[in-house]
N, C-alpha and C. Protein backbone atom coordinates (compact mmCIF):
# COMPACT_ATOMS: atom_id res chain seq x y z
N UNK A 1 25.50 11.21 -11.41
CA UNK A 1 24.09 11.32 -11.69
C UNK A 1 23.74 12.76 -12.01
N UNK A 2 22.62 12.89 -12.90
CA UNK A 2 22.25 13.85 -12.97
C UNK A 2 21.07 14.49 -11.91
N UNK A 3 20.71 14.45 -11.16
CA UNK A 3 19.65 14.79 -10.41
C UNK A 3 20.68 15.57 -9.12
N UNK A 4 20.06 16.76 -9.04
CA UNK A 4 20.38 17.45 -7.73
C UNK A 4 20.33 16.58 -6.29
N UNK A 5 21.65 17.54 -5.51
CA UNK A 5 21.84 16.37 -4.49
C UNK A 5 20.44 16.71 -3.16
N UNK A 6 19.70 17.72 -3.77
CA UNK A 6 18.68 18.05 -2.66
C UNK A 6 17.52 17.12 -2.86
N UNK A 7 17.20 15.81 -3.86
CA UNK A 7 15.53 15.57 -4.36
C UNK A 7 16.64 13.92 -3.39
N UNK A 8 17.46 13.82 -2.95
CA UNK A 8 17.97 12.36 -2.26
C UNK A 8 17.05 12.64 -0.95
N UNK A 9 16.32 12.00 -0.41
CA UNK A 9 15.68 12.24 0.87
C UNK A 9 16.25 10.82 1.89
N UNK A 10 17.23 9.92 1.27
CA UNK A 10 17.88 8.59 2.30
C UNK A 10 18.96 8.42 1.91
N UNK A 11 19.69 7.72 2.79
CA UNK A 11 20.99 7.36 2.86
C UNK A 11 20.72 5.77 1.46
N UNK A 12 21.51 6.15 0.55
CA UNK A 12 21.37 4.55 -0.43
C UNK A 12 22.29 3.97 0.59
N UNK A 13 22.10 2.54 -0.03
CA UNK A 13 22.68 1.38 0.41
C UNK A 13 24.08 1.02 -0.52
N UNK A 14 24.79 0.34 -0.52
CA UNK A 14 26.26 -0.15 -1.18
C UNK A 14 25.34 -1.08 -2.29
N UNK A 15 24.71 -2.00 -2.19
CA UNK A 15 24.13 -2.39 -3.51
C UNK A 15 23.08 -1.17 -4.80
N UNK A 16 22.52 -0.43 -3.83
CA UNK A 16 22.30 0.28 -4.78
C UNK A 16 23.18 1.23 -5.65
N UNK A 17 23.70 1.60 -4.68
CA UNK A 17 25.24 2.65 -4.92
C UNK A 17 25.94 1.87 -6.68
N UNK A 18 25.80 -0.09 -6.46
CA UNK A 18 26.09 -0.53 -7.58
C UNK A 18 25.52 -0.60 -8.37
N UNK A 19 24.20 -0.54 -8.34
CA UNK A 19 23.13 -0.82 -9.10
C UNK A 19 22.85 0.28 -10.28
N UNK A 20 23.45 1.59 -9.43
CA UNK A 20 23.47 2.82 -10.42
C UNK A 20 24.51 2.61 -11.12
N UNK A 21 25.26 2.31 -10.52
CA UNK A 21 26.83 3.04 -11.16
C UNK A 21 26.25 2.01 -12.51
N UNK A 22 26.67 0.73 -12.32
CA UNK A 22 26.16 -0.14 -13.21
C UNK A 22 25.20 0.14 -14.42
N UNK A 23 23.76 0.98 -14.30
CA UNK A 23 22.89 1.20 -15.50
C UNK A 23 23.71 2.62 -16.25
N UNK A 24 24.39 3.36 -15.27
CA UNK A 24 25.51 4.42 -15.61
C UNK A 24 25.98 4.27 -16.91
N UNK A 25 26.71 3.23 -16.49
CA UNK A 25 27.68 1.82 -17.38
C UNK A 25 27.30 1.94 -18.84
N UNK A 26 25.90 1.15 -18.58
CA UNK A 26 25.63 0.83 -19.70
C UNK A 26 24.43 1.87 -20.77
N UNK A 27 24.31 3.05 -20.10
CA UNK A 27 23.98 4.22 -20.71
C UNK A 27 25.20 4.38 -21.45
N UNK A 28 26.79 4.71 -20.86
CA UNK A 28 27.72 5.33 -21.68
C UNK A 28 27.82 4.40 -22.86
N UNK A 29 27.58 3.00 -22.57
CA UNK A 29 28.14 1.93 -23.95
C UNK A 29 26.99 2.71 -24.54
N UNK A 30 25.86 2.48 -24.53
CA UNK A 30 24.69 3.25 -25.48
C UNK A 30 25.69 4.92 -26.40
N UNK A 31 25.65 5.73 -25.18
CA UNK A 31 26.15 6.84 -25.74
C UNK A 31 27.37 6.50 -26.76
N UNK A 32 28.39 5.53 -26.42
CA UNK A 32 29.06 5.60 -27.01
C UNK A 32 29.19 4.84 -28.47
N UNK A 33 28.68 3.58 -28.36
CA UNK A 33 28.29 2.82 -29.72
C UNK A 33 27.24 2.96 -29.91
N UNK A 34 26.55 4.06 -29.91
CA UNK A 34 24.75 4.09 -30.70
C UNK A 34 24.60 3.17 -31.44
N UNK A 35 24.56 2.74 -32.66
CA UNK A 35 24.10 2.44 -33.65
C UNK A 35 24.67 0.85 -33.79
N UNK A 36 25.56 0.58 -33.60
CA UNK A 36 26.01 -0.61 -33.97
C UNK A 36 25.57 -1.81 -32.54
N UNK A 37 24.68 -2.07 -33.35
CA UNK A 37 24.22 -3.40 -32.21
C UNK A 37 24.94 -4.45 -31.92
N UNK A 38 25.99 -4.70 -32.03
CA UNK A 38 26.59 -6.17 -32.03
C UNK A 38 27.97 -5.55 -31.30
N UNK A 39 28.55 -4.57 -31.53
CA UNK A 39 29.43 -3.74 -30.82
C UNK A 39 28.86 -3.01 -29.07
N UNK A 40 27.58 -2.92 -29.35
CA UNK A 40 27.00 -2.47 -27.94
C UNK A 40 27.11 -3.74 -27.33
N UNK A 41 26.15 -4.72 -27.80
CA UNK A 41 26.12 -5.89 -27.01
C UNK A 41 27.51 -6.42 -26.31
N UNK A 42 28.36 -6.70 -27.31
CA UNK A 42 29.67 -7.02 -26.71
C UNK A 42 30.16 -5.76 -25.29
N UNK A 43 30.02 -5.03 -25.57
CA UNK A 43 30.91 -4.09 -24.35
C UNK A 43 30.22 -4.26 -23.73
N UNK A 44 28.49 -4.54 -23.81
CA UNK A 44 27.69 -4.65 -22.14
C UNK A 44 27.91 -5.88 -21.46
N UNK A 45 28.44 -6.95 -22.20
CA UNK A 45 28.56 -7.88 -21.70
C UNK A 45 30.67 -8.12 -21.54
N UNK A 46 31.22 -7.11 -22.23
CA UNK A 46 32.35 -7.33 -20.94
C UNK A 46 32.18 -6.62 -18.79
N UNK A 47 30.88 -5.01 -19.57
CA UNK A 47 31.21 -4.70 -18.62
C UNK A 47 30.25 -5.53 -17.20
N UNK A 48 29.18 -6.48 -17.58
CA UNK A 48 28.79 -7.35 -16.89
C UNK A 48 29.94 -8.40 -16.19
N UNK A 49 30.52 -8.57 -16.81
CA UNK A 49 31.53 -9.96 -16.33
C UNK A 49 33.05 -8.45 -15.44
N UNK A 50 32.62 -7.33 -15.76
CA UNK A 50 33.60 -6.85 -14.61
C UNK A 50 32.92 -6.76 -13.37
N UNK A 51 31.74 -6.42 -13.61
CA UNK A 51 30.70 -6.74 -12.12
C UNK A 51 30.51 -7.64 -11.48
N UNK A 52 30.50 -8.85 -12.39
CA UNK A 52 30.20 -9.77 -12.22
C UNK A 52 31.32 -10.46 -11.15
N UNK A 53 32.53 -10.19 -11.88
CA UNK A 53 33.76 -10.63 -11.05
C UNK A 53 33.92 -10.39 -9.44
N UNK A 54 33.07 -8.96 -8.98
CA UNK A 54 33.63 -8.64 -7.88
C UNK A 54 32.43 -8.73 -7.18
N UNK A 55 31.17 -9.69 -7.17
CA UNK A 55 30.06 -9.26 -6.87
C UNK A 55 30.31 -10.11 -5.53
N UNK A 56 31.37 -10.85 -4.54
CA UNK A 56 30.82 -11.63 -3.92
C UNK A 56 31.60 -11.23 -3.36
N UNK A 57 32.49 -10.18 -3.08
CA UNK A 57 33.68 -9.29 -2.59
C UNK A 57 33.25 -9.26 -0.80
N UNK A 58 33.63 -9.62 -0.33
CA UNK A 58 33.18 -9.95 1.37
C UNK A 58 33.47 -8.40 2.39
N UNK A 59 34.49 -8.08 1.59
CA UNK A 59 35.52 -6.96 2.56
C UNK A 59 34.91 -5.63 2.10
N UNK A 60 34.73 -5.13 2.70
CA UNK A 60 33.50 -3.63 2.67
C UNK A 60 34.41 -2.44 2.44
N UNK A 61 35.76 -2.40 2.73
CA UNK A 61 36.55 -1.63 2.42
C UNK A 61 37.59 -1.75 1.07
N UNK A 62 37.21 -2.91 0.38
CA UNK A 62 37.66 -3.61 -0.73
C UNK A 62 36.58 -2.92 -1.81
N UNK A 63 35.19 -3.24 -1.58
CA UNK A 63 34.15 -3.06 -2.02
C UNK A 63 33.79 -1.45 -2.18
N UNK A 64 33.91 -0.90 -1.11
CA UNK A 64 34.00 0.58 -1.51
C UNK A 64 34.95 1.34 -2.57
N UNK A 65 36.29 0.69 -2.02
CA UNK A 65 37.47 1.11 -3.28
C UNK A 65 37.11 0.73 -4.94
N UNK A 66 36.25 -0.20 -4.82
CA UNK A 66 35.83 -0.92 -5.85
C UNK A 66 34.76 0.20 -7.14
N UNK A 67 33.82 0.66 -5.51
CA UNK A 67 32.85 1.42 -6.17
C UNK A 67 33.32 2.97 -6.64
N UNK A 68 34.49 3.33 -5.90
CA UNK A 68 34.88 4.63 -5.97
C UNK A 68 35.55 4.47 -7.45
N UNK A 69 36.66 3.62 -7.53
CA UNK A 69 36.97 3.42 -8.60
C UNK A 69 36.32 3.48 -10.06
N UNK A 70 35.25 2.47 -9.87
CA UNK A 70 34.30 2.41 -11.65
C UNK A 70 33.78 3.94 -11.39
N UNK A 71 33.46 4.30 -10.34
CA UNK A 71 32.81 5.92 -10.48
C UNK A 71 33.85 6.91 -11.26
N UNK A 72 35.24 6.70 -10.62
CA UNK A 72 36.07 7.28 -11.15
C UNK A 72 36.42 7.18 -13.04
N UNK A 73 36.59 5.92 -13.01
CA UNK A 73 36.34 5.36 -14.41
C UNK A 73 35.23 6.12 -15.32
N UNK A 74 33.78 5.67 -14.64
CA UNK A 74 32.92 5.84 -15.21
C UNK A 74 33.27 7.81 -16.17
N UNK A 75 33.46 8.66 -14.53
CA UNK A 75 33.46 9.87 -14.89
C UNK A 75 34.81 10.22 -16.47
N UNK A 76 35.49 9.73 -16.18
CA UNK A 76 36.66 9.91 -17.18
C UNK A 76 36.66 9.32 -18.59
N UNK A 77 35.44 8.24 -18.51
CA UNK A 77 35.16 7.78 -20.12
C UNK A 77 33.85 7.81 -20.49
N UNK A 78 33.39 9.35 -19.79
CA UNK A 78 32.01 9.90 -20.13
C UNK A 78 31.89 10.29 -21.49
N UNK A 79 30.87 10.20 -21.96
CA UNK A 79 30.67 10.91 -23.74
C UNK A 79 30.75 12.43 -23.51
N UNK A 80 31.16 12.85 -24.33
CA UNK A 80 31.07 14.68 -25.05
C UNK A 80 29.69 14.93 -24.93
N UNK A 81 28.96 14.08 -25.24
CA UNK A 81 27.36 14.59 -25.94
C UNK A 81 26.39 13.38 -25.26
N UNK A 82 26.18 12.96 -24.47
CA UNK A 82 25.30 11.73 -24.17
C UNK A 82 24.03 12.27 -24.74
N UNK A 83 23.56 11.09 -24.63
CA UNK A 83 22.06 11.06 -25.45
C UNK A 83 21.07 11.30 -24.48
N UNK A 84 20.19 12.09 -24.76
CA UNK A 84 18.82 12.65 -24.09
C UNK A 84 17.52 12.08 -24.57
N UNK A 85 16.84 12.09 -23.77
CA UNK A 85 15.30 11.49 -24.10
C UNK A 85 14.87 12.83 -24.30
N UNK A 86 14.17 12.83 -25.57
CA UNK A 86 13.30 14.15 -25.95
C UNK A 86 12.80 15.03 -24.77
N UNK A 87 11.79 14.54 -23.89
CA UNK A 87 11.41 15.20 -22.66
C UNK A 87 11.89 15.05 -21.16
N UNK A 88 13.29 14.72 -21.32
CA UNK A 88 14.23 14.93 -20.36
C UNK A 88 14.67 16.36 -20.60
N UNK A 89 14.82 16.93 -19.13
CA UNK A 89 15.51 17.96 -19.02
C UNK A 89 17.00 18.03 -20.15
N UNK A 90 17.08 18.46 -20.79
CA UNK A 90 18.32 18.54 -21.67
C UNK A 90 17.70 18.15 -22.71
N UNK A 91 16.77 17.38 -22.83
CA UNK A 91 16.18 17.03 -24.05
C UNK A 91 16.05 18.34 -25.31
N UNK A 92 15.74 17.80 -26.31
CA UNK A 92 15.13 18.83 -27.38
C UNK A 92 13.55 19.04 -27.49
N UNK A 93 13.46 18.54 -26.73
CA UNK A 93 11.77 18.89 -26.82
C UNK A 93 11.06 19.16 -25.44
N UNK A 94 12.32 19.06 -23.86
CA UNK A 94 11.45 19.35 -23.09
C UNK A 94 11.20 21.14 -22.59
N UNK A 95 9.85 20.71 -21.82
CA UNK A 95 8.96 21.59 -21.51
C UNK A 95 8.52 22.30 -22.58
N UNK A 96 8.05 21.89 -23.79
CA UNK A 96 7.49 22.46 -24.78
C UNK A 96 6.06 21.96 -24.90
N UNK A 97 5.55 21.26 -24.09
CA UNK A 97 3.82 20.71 -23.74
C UNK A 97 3.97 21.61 -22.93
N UNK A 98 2.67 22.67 -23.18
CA UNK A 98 2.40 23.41 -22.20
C UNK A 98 0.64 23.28 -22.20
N UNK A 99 0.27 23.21 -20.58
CA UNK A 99 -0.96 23.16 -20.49
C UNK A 99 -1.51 24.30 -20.53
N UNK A 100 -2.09 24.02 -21.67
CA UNK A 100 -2.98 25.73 -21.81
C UNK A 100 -4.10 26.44 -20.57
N UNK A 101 -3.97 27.58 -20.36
CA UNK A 101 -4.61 28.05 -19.40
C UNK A 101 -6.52 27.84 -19.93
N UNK A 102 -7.06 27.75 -18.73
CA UNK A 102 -8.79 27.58 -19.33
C UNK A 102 -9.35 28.57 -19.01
N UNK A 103 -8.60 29.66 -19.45
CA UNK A 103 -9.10 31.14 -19.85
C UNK A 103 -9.38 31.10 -21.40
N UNK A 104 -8.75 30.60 -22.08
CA UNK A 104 -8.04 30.20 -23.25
C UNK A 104 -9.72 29.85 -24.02
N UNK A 105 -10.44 28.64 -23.19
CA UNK A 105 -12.01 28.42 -24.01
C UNK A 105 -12.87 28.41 -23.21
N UNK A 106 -12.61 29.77 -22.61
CA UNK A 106 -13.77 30.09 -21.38
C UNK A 106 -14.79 30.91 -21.96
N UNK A 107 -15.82 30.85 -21.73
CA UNK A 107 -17.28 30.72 -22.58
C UNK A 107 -17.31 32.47 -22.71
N UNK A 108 -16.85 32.77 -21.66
CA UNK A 108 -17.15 34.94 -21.58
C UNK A 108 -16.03 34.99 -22.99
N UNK A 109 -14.86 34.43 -23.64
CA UNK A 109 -14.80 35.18 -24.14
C UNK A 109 -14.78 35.16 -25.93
N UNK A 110 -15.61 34.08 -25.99
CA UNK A 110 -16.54 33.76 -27.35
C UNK A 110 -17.24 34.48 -27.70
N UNK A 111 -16.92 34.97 -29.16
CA UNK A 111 -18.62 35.90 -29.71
C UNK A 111 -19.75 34.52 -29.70
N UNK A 112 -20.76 35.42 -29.48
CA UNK A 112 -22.07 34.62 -30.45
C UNK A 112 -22.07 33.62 -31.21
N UNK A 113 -21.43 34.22 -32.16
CA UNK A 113 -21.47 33.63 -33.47
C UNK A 113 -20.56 32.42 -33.29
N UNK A 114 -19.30 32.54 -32.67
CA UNK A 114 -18.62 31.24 -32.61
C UNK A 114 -19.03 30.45 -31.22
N UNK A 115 -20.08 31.04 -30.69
CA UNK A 115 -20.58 29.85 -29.67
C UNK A 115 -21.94 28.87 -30.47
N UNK A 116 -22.55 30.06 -31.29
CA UNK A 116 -23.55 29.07 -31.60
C UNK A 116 -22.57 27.73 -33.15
N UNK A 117 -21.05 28.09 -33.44
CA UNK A 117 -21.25 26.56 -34.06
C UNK A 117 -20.77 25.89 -33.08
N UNK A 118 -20.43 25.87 -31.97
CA UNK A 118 -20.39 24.69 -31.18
C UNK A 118 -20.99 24.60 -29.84
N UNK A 119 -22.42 24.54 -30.15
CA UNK A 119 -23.23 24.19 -29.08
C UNK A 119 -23.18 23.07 -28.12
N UNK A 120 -22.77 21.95 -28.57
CA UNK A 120 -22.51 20.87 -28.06
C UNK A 120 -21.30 20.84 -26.76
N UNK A 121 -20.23 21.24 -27.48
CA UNK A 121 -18.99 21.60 -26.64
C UNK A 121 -19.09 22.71 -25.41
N UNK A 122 -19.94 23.99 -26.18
CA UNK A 122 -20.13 25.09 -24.96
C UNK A 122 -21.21 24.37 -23.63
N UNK A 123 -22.14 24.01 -24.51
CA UNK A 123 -23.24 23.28 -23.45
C UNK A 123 -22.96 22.78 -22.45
N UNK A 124 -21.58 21.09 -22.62
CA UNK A 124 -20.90 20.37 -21.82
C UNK A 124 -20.30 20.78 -20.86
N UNK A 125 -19.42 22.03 -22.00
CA UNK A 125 -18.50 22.73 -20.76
C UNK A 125 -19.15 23.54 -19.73
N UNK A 126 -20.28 24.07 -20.04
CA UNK A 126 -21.01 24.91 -18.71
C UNK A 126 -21.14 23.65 -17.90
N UNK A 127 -22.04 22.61 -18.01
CA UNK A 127 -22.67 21.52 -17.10
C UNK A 127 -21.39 20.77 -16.46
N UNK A 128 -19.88 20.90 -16.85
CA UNK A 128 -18.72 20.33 -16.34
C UNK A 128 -18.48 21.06 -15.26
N UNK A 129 -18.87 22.17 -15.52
CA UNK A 129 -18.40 23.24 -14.81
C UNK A 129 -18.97 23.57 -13.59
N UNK A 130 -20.82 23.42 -13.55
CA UNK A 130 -21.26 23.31 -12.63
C UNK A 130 -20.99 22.02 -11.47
N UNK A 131 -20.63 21.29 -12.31
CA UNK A 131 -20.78 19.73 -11.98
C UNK A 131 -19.19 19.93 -10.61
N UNK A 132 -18.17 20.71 -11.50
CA UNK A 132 -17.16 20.95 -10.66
C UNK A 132 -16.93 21.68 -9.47
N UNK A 133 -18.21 22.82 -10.04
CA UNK A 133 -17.95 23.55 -8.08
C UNK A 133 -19.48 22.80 -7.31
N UNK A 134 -20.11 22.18 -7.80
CA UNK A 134 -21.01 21.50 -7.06
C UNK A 134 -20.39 20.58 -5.88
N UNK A 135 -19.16 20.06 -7.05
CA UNK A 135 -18.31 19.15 -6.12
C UNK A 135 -17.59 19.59 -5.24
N UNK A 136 -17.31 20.66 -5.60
CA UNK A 136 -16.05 21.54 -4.18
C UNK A 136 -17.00 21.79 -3.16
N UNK A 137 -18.06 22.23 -3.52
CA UNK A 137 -18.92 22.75 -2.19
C UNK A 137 -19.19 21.69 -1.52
N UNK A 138 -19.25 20.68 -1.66
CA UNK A 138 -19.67 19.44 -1.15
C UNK A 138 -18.29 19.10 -0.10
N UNK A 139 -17.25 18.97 -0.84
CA UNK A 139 -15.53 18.97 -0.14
C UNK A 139 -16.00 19.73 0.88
N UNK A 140 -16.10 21.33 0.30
CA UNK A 140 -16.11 22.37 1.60
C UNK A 140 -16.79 22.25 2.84
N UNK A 141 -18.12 22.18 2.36
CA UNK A 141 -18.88 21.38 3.60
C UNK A 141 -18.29 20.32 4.61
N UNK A 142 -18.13 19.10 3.60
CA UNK A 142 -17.69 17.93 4.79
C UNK A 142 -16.62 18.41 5.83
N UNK A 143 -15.45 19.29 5.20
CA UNK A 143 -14.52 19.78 6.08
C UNK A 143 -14.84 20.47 6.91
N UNK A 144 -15.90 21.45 6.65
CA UNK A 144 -16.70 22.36 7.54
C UNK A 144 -17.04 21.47 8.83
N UNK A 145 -18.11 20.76 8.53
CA UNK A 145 -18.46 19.83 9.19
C UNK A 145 -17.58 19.07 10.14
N UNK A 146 -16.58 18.64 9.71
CA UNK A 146 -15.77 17.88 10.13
C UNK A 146 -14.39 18.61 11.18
N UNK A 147 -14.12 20.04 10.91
CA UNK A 147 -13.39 21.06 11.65
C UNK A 147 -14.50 21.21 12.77
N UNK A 148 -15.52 21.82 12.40
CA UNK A 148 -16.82 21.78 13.91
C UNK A 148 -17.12 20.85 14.70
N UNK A 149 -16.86 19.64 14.31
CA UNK A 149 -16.79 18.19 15.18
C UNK A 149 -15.95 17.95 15.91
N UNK A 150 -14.68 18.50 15.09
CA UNK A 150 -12.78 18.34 16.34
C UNK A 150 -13.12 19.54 17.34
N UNK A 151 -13.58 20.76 16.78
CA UNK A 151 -13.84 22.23 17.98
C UNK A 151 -14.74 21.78 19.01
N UNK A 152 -15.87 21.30 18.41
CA UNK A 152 -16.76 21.38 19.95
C UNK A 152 -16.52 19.55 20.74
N UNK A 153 -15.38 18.97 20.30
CA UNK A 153 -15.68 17.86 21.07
C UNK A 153 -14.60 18.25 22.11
N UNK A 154 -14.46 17.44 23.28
CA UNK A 154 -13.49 17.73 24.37
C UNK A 154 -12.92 16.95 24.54
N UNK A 155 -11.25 17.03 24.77
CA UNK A 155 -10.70 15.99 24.72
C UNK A 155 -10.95 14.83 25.98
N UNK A 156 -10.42 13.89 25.41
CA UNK A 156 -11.18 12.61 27.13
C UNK A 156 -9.94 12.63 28.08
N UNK A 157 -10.50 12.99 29.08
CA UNK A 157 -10.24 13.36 30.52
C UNK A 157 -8.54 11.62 30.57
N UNK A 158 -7.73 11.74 31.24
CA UNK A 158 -6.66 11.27 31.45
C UNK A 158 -7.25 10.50 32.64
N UNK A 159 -7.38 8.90 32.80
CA UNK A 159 -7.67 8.82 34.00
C UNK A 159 -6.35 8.89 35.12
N UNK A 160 -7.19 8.95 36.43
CA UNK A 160 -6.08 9.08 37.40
C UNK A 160 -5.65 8.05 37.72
N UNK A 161 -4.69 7.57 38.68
CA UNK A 161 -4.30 6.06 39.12
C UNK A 161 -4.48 6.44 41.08
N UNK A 162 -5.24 6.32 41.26
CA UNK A 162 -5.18 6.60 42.70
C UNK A 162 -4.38 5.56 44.04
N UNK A 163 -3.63 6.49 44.59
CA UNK A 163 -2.41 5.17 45.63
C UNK A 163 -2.85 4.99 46.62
């Protein structure tokens, strides 16, 4: 897999363990027969009927050798070049959306002249704007409020059990 071993936060299970290896699988047939559809199909469906074969495998130490194995496999008839999704890490196009900072059409730093042709837009954006810390102060408050309610209350007394 490609994902660092630090973003795993659980122990997987032996079916999932297959479940990857398996879409693994059939990424490399992709990588490897791109284009020819009738050649992909066929290899996904031998490598289904090799899964398929061992799916009812009872013996857990059979089953592990099983999984270590296609892993092993898998790694040794990896592509040179696998294929990337544009905004996958490795991609050709990722992290090239960048969210522009909103300094960028912040009203201080418009002349005049290019605020008055878009009155409409500057207008909105002030009243968004108020509209937005109207709303924080409101947040701020309730928490206010709500921190002064946990301080001055006291916790309730433990009753005793008297013998």
């Amino acid at each position: 897999m490609d994902s660092p071993a630090w973003m795993f936060t659980k122990a997987l299970s032996h079916r999932q363990k297959v479940t990857r290896l398996y879409k693994r699988c059939l990424r490399e047939v992709d990588n490897w027969y791109g284009g020819n559809n009738l050649e992909v199909r066929f290899q996904k469906c031998i490598i289904r009927a090799r899964f398929d074969a061992n799916k009812d495998e009872i013996d857990t130490r059979k089953s592990q050798i099983l999984l270590a194995d296609g892993c092993r496999q898998l790694w040794e008839k990896r592509h040179f070049k696998p294929f990337r999704f544009a905004l996958d890490p490795g991609g050709s196009s990722y992290d090239r959306e960048r969210e522009s900072p909103d300094e960028i059409v912040d009203s201080d730093q418009w002349t005049l002249a290019e605020r008055e042709q878009f009155p409409y837009y500057f207008n909105t954006r002030e009243q968004r704007k108020k509209e937005l810390l109207a709303h924080w102060a409101k947040i701020e408050k309730a928490w206010d409020e709500e921190i002064a309610s946990i301080q001055t209350q006291l916790p309730a007394a433990a009753p005793t059990v008297s013998k």
